[in-house]
C-alpha atoms as a PDB file:
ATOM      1  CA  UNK A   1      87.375  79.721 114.988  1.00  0.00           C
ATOM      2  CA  UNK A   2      85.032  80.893 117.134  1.00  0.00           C
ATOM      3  CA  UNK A   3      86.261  84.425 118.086  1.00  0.00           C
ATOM      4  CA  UNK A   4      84.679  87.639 116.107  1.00  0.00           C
ATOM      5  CA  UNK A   5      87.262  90.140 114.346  1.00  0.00           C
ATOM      6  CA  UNK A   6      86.197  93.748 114.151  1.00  0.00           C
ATOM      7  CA  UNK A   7      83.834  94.734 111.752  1.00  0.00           C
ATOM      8  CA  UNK A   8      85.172  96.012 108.321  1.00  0.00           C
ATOM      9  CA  UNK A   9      83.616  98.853 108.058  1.00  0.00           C
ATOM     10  CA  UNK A  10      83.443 100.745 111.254  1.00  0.00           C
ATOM     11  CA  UNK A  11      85.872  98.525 113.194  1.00  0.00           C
ATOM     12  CA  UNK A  12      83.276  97.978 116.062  1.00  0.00           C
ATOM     13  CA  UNK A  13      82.788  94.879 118.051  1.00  0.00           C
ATOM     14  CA  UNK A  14      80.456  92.192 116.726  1.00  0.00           C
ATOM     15  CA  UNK A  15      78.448  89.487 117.897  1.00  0.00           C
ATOM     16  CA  UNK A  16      76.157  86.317 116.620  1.00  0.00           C
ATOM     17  CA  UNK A  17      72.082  86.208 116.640  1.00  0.00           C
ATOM     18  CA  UNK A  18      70.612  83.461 116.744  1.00  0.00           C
ATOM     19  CA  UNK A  19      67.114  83.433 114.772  1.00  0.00           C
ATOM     20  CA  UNK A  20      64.102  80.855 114.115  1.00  0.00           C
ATOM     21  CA  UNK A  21      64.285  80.728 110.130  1.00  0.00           C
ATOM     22  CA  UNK A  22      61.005  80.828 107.624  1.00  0.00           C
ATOM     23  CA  UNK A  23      60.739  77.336 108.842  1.00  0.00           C
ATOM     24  CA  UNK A  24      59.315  75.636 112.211  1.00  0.00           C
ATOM     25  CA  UNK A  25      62.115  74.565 114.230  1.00  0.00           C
ATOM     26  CA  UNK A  26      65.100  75.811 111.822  1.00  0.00           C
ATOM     27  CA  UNK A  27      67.389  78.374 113.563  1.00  0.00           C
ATOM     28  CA  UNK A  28      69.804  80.155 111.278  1.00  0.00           C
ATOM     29  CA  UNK A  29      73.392  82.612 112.680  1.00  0.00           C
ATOM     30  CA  UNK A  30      73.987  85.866 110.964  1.00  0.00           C
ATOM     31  CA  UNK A  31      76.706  88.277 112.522  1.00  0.00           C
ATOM     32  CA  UNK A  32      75.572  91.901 113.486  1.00  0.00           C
ATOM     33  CA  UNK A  33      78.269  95.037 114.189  1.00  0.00           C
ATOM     34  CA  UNK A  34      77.317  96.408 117.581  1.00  0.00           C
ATOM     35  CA  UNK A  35      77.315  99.806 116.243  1.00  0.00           C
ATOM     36  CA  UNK A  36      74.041 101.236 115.745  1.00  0.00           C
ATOM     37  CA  UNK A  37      75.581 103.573 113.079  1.00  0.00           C
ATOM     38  CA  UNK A  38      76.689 100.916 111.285  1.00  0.00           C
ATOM     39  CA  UNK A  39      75.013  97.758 111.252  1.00  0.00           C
ATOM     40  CA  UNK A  40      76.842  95.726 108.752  1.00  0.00           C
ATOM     41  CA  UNK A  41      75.539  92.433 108.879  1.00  0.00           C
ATOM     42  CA  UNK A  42      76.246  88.714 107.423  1.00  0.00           C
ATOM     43  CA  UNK A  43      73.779  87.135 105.257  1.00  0.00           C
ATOM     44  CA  UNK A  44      71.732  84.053 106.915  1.00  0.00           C
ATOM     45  CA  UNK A  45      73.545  81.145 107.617  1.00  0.00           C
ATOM     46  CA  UNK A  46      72.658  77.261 108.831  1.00  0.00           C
ATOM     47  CA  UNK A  47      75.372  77.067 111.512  1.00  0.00           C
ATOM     48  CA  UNK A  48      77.218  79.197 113.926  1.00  0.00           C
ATOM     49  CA  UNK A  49      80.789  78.325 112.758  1.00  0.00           C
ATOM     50  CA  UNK A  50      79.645  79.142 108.778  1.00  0.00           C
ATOM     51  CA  UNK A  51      77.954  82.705 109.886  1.00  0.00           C
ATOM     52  CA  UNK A  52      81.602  83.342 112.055  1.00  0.00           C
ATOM     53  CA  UNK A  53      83.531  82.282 108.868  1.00  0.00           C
ATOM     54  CA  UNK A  54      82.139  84.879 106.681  1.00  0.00           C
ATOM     55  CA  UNK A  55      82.654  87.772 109.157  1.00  0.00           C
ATOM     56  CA  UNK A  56      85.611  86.588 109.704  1.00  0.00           C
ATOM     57  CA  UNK A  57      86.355  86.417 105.730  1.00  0.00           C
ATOM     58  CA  UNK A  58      88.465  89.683 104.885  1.00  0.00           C
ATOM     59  CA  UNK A  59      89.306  90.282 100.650  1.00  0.00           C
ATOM     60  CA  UNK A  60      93.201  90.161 100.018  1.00  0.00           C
ATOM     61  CA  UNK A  61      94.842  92.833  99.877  1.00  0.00           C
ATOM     62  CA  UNK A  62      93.168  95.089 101.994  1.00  0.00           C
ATOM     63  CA  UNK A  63      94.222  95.962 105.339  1.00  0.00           C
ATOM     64  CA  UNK A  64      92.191  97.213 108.438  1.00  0.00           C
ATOM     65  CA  UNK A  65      93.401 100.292 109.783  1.00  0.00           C
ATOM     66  CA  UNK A  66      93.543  98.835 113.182  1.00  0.00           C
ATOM     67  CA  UNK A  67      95.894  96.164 112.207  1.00  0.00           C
ATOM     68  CA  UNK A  68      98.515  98.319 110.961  1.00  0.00           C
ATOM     69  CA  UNK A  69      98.853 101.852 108.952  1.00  0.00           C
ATOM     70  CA  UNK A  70     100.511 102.972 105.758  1.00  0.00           C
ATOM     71  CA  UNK A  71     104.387 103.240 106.361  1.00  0.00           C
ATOM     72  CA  UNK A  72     104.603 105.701 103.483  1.00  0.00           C
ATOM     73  CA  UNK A  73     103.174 108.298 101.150  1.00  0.00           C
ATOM     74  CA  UNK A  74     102.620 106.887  98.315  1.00  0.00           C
ATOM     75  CA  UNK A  75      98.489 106.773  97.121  1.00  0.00           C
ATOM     76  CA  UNK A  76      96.742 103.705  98.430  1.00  0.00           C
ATOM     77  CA  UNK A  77      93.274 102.828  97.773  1.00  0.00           C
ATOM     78  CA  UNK A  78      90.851 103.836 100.785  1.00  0.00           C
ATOM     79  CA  UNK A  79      87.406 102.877 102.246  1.00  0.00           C
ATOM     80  CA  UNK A  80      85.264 104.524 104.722  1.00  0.00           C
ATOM     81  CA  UNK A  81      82.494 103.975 107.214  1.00  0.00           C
ATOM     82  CA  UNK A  82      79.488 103.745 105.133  1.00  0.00           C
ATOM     83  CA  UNK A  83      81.366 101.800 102.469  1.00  0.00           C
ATOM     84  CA  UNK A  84      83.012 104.919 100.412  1.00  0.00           C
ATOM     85  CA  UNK A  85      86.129 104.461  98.268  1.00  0.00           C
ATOM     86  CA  UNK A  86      88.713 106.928  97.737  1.00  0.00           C
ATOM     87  CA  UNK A  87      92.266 107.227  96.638  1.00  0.00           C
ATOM     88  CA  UNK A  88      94.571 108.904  99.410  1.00  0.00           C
ATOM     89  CA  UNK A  89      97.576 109.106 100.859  1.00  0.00           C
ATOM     90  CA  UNK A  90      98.507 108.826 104.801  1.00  0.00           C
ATOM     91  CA  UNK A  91     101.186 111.450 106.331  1.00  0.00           C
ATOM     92  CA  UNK A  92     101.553 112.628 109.784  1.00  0.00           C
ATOM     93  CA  UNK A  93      99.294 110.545 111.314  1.00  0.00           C
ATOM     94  CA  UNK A  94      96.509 111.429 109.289  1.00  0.00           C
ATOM     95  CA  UNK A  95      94.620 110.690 106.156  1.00  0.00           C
ATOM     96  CA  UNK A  96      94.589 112.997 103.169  1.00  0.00           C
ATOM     97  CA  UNK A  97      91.647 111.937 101.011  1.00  0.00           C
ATOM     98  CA  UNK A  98      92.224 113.363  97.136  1.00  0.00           C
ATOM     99  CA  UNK A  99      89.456 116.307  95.984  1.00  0.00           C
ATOM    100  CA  UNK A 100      87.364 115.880  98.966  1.00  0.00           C
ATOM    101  CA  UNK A 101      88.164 119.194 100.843  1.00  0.00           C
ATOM    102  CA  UNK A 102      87.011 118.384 104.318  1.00  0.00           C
ATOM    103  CA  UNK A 103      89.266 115.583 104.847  1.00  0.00           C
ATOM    104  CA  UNK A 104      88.113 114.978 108.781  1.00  0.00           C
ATOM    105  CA  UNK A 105      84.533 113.626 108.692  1.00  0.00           C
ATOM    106  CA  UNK A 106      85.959 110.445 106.375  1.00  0.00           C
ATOM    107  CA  UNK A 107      86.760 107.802 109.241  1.00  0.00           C
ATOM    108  CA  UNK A 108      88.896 105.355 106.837  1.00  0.00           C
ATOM    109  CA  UNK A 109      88.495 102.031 107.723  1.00  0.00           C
ATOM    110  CA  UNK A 110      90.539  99.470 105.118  1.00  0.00           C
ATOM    111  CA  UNK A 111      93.451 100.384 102.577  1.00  0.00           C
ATOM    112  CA  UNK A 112      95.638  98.833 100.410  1.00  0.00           C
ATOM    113  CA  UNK A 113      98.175  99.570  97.597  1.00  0.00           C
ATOM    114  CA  UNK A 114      97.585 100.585  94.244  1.00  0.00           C
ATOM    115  CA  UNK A 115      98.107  98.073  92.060  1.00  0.00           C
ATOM    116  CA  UNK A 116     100.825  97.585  89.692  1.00  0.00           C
ATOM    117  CA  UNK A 117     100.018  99.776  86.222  1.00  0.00           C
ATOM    118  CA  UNK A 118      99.704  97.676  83.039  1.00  0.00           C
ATOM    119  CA  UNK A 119     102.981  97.710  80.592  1.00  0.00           C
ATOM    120  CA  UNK A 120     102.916  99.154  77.578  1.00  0.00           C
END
């Protein structure tokens, strides 16, 4: 598993730096987005492979909008660039974004359903 997915948040291209550590002759991997704007980043890790896994780690549920889109209107749970959640609803090729007004200058990045409501 040595090939980058997209970043999660922005949905840029990604790539692996390679640092000396705190200590002489240590290196250590971290992932960096390749967008400037962004810059979402993996925490330090001891090996290539491990720093890859955990950009390449996605939570379930959620899908990336560049994988696939809603195929109806029902509300699903939305983030954005810059790590925003809202609660929206996707129709005619676009996203509506509840109580926000200015729906275009939210670039939604990951969705999923709502869950299931609790009976009773």
């Amino acid at each position: 598993m040595n090939e980058l997915r997209e970043c999660p948040f922005c949905g840029a291209t990604a790539q692996v730096i390679e640092e000396v550590s705190g200590f002489p002759d240590e290196l250590e991997y971290f992932v960096l987005c390749d967008n400037l704007e962004c810059e979402n980043r993996t925490s330090p890790h001891s090996t290539k492979i491990a720093a890859i896994a955990a950009w390449n780690r996605r939570a379930d549920g959620w899908v990336s909008v560049g994988e696939r889109l809603p195929e109806d209107t029902r509300y699903k749970v939305v983030v954005s660039t810059g790590n925003c959640w809202y609660l929206a609803w996707y129709q005619n090729g676009k996203w509506n974004i509840c109580h926000t007004g200015d729906d275009s200058r939210i670039k939604v990045v990951w969705w999923q359903p709502l869950p299931q409501a609790p009976e009773g």
